[in-house]
C-alpha atoms as a PDB file:
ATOM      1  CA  UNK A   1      39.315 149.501 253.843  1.00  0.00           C
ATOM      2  CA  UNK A   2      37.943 146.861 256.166  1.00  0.00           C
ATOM      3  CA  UNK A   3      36.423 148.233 259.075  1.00  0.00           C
ATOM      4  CA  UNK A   4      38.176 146.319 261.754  1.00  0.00           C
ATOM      5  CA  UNK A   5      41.664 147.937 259.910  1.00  0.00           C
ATOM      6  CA  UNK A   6      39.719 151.586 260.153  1.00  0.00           C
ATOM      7  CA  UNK A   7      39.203 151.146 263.516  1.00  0.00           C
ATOM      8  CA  UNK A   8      42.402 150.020 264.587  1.00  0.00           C
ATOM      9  CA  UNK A   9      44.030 152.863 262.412  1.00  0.00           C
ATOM     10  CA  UNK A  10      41.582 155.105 264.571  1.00  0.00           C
ATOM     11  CA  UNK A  11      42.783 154.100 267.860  1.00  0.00           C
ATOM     12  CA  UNK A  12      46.410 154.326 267.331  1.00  0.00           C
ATOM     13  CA  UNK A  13      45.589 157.641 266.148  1.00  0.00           C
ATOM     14  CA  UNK A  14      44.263 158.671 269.436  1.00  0.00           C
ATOM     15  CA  UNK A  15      46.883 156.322 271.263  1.00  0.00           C
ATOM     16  CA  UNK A  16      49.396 158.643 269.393  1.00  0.00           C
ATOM     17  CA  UNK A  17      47.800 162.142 269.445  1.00  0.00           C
ATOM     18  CA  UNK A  18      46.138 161.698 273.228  1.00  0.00           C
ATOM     19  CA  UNK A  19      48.374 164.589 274.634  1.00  0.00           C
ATOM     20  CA  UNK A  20      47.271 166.767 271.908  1.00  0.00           C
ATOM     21  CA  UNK A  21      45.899 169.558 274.256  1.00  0.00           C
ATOM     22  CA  UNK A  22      49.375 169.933 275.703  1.00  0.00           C
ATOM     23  CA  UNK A  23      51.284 169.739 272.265  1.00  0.00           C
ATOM     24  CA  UNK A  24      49.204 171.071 270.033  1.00  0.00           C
ATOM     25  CA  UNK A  25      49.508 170.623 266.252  1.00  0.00           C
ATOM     26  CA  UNK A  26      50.182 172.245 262.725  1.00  0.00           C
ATOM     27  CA  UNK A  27      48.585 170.980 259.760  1.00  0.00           C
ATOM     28  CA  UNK A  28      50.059 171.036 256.591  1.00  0.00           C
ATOM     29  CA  UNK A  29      48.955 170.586 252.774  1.00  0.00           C
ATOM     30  CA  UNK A  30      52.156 168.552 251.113  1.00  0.00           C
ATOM     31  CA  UNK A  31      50.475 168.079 247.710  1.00  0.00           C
ATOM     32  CA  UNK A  32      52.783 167.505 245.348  1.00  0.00           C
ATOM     33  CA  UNK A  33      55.652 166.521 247.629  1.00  0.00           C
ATOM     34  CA  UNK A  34      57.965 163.842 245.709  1.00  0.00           C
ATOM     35  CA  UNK A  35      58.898 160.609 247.926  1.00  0.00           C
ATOM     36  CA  UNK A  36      62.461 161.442 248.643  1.00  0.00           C
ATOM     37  CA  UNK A  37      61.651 165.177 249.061  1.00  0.00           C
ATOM     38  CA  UNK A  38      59.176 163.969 251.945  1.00  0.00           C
ATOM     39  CA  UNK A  39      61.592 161.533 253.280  1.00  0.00           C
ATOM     40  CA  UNK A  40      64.518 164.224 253.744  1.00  0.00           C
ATOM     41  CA  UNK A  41      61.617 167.038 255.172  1.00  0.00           C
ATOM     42  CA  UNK A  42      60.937 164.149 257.804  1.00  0.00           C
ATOM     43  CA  UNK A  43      64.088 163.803 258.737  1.00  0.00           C
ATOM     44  CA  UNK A  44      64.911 167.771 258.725  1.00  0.00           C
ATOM     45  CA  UNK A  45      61.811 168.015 260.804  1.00  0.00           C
ATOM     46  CA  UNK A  46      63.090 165.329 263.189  1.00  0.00           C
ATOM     47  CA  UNK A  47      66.441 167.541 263.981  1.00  0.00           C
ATOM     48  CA  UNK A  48      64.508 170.751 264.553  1.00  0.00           C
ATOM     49  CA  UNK A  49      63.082 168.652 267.464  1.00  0.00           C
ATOM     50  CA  UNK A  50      59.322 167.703 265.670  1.00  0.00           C
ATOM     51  CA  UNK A  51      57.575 165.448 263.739  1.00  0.00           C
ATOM     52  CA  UNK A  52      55.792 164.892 260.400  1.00  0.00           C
ATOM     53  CA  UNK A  53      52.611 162.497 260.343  1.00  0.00           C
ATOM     54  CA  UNK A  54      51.141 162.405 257.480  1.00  0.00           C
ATOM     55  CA  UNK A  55      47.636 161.479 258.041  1.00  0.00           C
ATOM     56  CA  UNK A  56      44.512 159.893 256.494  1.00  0.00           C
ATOM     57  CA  UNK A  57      42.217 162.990 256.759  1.00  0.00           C
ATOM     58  CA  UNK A  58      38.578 161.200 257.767  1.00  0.00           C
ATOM     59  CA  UNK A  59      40.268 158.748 260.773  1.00  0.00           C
ATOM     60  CA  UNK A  60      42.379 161.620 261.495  1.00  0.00           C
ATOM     61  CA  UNK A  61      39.038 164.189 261.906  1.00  0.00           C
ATOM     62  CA  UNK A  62      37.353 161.325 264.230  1.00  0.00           C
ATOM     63  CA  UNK A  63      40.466 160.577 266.300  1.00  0.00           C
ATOM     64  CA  UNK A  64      40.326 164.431 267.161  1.00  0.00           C
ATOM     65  CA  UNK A  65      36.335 164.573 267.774  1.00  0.00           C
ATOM     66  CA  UNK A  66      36.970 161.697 269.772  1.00  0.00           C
ATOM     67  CA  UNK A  67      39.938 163.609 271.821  1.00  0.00           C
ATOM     68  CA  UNK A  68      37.235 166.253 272.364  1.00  0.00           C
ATOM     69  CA  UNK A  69      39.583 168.840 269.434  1.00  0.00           C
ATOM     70  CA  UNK A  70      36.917 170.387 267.070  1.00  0.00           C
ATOM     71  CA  UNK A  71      37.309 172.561 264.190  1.00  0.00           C
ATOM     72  CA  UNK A  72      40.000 171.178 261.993  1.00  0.00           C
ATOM     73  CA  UNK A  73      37.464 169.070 259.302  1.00  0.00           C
ATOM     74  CA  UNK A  74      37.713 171.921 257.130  1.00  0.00           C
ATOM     75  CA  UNK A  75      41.669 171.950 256.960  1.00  0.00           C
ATOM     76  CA  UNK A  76      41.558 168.075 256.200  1.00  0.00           C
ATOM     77  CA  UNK A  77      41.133 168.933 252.510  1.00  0.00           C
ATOM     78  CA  UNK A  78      43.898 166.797 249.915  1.00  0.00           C
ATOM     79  CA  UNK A  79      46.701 165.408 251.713  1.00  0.00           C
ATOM     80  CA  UNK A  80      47.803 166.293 255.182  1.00  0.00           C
ATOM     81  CA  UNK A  81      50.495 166.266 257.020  1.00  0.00           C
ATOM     82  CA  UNK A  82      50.280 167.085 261.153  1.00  0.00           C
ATOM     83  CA  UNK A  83      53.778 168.502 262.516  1.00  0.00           C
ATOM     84  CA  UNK A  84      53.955 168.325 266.399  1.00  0.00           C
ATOM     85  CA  UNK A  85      56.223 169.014 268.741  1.00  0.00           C
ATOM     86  CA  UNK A  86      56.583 169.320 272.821  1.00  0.00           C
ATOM     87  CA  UNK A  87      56.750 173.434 272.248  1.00  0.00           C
ATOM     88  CA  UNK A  88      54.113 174.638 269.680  1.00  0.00           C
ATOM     89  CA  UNK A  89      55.999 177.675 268.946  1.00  0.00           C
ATOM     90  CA  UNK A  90      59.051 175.009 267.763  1.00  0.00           C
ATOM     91  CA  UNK A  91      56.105 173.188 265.805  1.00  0.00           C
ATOM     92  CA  UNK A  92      54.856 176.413 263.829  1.00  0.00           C
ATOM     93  CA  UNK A  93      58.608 177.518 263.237  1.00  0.00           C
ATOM     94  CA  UNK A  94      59.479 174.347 261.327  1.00  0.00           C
ATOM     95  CA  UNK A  95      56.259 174.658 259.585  1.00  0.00           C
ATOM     96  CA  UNK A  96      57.364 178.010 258.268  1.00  0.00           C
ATOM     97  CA  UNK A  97      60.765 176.869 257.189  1.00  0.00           C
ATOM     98  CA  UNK A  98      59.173 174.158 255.963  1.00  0.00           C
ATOM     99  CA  UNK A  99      56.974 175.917 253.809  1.00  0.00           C
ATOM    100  CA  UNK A 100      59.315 178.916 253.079  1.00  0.00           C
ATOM    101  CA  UNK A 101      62.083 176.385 251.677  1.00  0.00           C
ATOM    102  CA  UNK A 102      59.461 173.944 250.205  1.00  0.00           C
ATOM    103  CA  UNK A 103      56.897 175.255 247.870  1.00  0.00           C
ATOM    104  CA  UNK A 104      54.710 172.294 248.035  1.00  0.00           C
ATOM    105  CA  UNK A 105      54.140 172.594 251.397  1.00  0.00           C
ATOM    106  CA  UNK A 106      51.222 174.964 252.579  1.00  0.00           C
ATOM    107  CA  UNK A 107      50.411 175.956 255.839  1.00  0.00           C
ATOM    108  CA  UNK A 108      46.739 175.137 256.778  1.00  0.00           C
ATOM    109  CA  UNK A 109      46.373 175.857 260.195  1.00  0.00           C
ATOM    110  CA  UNK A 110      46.800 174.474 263.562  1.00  0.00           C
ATOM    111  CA  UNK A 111      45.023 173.849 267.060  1.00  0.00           C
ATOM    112  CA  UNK A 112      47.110 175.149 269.936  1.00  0.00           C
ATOM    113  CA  UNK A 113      45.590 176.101 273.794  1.00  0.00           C
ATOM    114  CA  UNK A 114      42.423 174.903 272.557  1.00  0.00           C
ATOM    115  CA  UNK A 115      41.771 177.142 269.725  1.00  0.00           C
ATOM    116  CA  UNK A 116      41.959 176.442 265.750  1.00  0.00           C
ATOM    117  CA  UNK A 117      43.989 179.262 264.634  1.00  0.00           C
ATOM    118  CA  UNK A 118      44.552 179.394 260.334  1.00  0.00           C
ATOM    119  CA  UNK A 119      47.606 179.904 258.573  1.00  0.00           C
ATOM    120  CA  UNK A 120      48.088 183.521 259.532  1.00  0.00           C
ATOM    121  CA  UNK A 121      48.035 182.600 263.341  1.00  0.00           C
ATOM    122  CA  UNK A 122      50.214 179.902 262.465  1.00  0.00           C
ATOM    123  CA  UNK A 123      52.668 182.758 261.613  1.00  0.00           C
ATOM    124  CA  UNK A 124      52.308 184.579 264.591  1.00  0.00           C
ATOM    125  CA  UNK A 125      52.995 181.835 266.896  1.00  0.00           C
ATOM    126  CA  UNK A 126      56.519 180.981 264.901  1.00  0.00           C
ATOM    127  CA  UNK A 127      57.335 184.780 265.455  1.00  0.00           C
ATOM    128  CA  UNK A 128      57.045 184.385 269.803  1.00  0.00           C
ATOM    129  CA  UNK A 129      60.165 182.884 271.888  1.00  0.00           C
ATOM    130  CA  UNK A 130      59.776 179.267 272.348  1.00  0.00           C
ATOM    131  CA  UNK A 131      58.940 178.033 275.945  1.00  0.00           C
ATOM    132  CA  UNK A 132      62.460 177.782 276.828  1.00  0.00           C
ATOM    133  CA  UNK A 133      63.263 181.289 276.005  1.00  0.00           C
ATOM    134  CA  UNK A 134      60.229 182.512 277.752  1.00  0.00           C
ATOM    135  CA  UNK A 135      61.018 180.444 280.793  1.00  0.00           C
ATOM    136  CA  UNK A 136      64.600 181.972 281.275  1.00  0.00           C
ATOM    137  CA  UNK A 137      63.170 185.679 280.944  1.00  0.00           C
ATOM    138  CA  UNK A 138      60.724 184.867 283.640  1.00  0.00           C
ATOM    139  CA  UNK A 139      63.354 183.408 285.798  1.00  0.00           C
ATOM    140  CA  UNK A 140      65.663 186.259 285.453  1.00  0.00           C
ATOM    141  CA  UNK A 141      62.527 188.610 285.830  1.00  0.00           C
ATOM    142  CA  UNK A 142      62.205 186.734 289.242  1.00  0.00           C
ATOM    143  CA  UNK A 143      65.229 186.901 290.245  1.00  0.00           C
ATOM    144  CA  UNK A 144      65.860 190.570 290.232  1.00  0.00           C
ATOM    145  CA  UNK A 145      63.570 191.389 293.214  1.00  0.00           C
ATOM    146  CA  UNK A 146      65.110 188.110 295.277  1.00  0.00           C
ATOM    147  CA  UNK A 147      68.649 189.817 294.935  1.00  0.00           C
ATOM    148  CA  UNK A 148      67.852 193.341 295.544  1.00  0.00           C
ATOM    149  CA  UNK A 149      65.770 191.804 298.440  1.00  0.00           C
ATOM    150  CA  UNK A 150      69.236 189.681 299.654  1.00  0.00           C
ATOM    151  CA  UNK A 151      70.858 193.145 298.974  1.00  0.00           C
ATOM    152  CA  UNK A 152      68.606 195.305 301.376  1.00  0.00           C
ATOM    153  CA  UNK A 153      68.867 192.275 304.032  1.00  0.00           C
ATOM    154  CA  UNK A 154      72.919 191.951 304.284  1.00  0.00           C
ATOM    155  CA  UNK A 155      72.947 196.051 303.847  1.00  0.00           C
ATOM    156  CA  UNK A 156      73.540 196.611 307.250  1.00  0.00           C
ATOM    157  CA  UNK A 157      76.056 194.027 308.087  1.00  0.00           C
ATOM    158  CA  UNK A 158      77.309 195.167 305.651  1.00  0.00           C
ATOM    159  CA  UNK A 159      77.711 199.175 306.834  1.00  0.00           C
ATOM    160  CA  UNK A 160      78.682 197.530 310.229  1.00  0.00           C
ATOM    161  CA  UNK A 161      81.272 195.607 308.997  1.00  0.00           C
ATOM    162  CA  UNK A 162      82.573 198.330 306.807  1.00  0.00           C
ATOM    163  CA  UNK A 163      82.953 200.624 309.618  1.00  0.00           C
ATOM    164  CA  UNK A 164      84.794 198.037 311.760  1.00  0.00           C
ATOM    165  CA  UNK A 165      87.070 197.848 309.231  1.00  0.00           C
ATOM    166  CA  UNK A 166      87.684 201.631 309.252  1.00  0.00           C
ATOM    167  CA  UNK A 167      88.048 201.472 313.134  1.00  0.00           C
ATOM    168  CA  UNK A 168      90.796 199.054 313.007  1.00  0.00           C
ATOM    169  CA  UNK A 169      92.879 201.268 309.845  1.00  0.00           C
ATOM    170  CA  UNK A 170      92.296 204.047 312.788  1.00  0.00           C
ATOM    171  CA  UNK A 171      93.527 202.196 315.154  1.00  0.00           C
ATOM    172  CA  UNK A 172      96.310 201.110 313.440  1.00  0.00           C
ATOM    173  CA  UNK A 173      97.106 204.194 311.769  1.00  0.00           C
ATOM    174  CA  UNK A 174      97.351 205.693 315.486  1.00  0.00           C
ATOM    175  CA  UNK A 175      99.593 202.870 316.690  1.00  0.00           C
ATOM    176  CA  UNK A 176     102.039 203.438 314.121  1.00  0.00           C
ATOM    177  CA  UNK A 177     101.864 207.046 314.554  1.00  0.00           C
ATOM    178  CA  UNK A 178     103.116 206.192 318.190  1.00  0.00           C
ATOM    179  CA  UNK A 179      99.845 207.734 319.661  1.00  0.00           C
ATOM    180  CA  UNK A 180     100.477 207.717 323.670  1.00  0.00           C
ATOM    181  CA  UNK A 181      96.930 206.802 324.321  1.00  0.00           C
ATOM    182  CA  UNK A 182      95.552 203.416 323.711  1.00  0.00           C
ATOM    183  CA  UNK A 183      92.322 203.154 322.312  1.00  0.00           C
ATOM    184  CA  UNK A 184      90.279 200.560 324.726  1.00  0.00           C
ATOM    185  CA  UNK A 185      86.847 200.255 324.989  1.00  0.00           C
ATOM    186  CA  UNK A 186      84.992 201.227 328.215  1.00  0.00           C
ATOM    187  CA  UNK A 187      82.371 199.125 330.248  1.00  0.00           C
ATOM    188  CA  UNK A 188      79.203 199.597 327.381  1.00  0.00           C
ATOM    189  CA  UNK A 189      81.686 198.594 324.421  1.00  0.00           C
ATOM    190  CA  UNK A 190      81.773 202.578 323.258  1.00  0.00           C
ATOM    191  CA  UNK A 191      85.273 203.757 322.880  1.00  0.00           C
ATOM    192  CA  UNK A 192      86.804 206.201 325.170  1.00  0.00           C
ATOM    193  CA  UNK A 193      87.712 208.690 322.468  1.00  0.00           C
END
């Protein structure tokens, strides 16, 4: 390959995995995958909200030393496929279908917060919530101090207004009754009775 192709191949590499430390990746063997069994994983892997590159393992190994990711040389054995997505937990669970439904497919490992984690930790991170799922729980975590906190706070208007209502069925429980005396409030607001 001429080396002003290699280097151009290299750069759109890192144009294209630059916000790897955010995304992280999953790296795949697909050795053995057929041309139009590829073609509908890709496009499986597109609805499941990720993506399929498959990769030419040396430029791919640079791009990453050059993006400051170390450690994955040793998965970039045969041919490789990287499956990203914006969630890494979404990224590892297609990889697991993937493989599961695929037997072609074999998870290698992947690099996720900054660590190179193998197969086995590949597995663990498709078993967590995905970061939508985890957001929600936290929100509704936060949430139940904020309403018992608007609950304490509106407590006592709420006791006050409660027993204003239960004046006024006194009141008018009295009136109808035809009590003679009037209830009125004196000078301080206190009730004569």
């Amino acid at each position: 390959m001429a080396r002003a192709v290699k280097e151009m191949m290299l750069k759109e590499l890192e144009r294209e995995f630059q916000d790897i430390h955010k995304t992280g990746c999953v790296l795949v063997s697909c050795r053995g995958l057929k041309g139009d069994e590829a073609r509908r994983l890709r496009q499986d892997i597109r609805r499941k909200g990720a993506d399929m590159t498959v990769v030419k393992n040396s430029l791919f190994g640079l791009a990453m030393e050059h993006l400051g990711v170390g450690g994955l040389k040793p998965m970039l054995q045969g041919p490789v496929a990287v499956v990203r997505a914006d969630d890494p937990v979404v990224a590892a669970k297609v990889v697991e279908e993937m493989a599961k439904a695929v037997p072609a497919v074999e998870v290698r490992g992947a690099y996720v917060d900054g660590q190179v984690v193998g197969p086995e930790g590949v597995g663990r991170l498709a078993r967590l919530p995905g970061r939508q799922t985890l957001l929600s729980t936290i929100a509704v975590g936060l949430m139940g101090p904020a309403r018992r906190l608007a609950f304490a706070l509106t407590a006592r208007q709420r006791a006050l207004l409660n027993a204003l209502e239960g004046l006024k069925k006194a009141v008018a429980g009295r009136q109808q009754a035809g009590s003679a005396e009037p209830v009125s409030a004196g000078p301080s607001g206190e009730s004569n009775h």
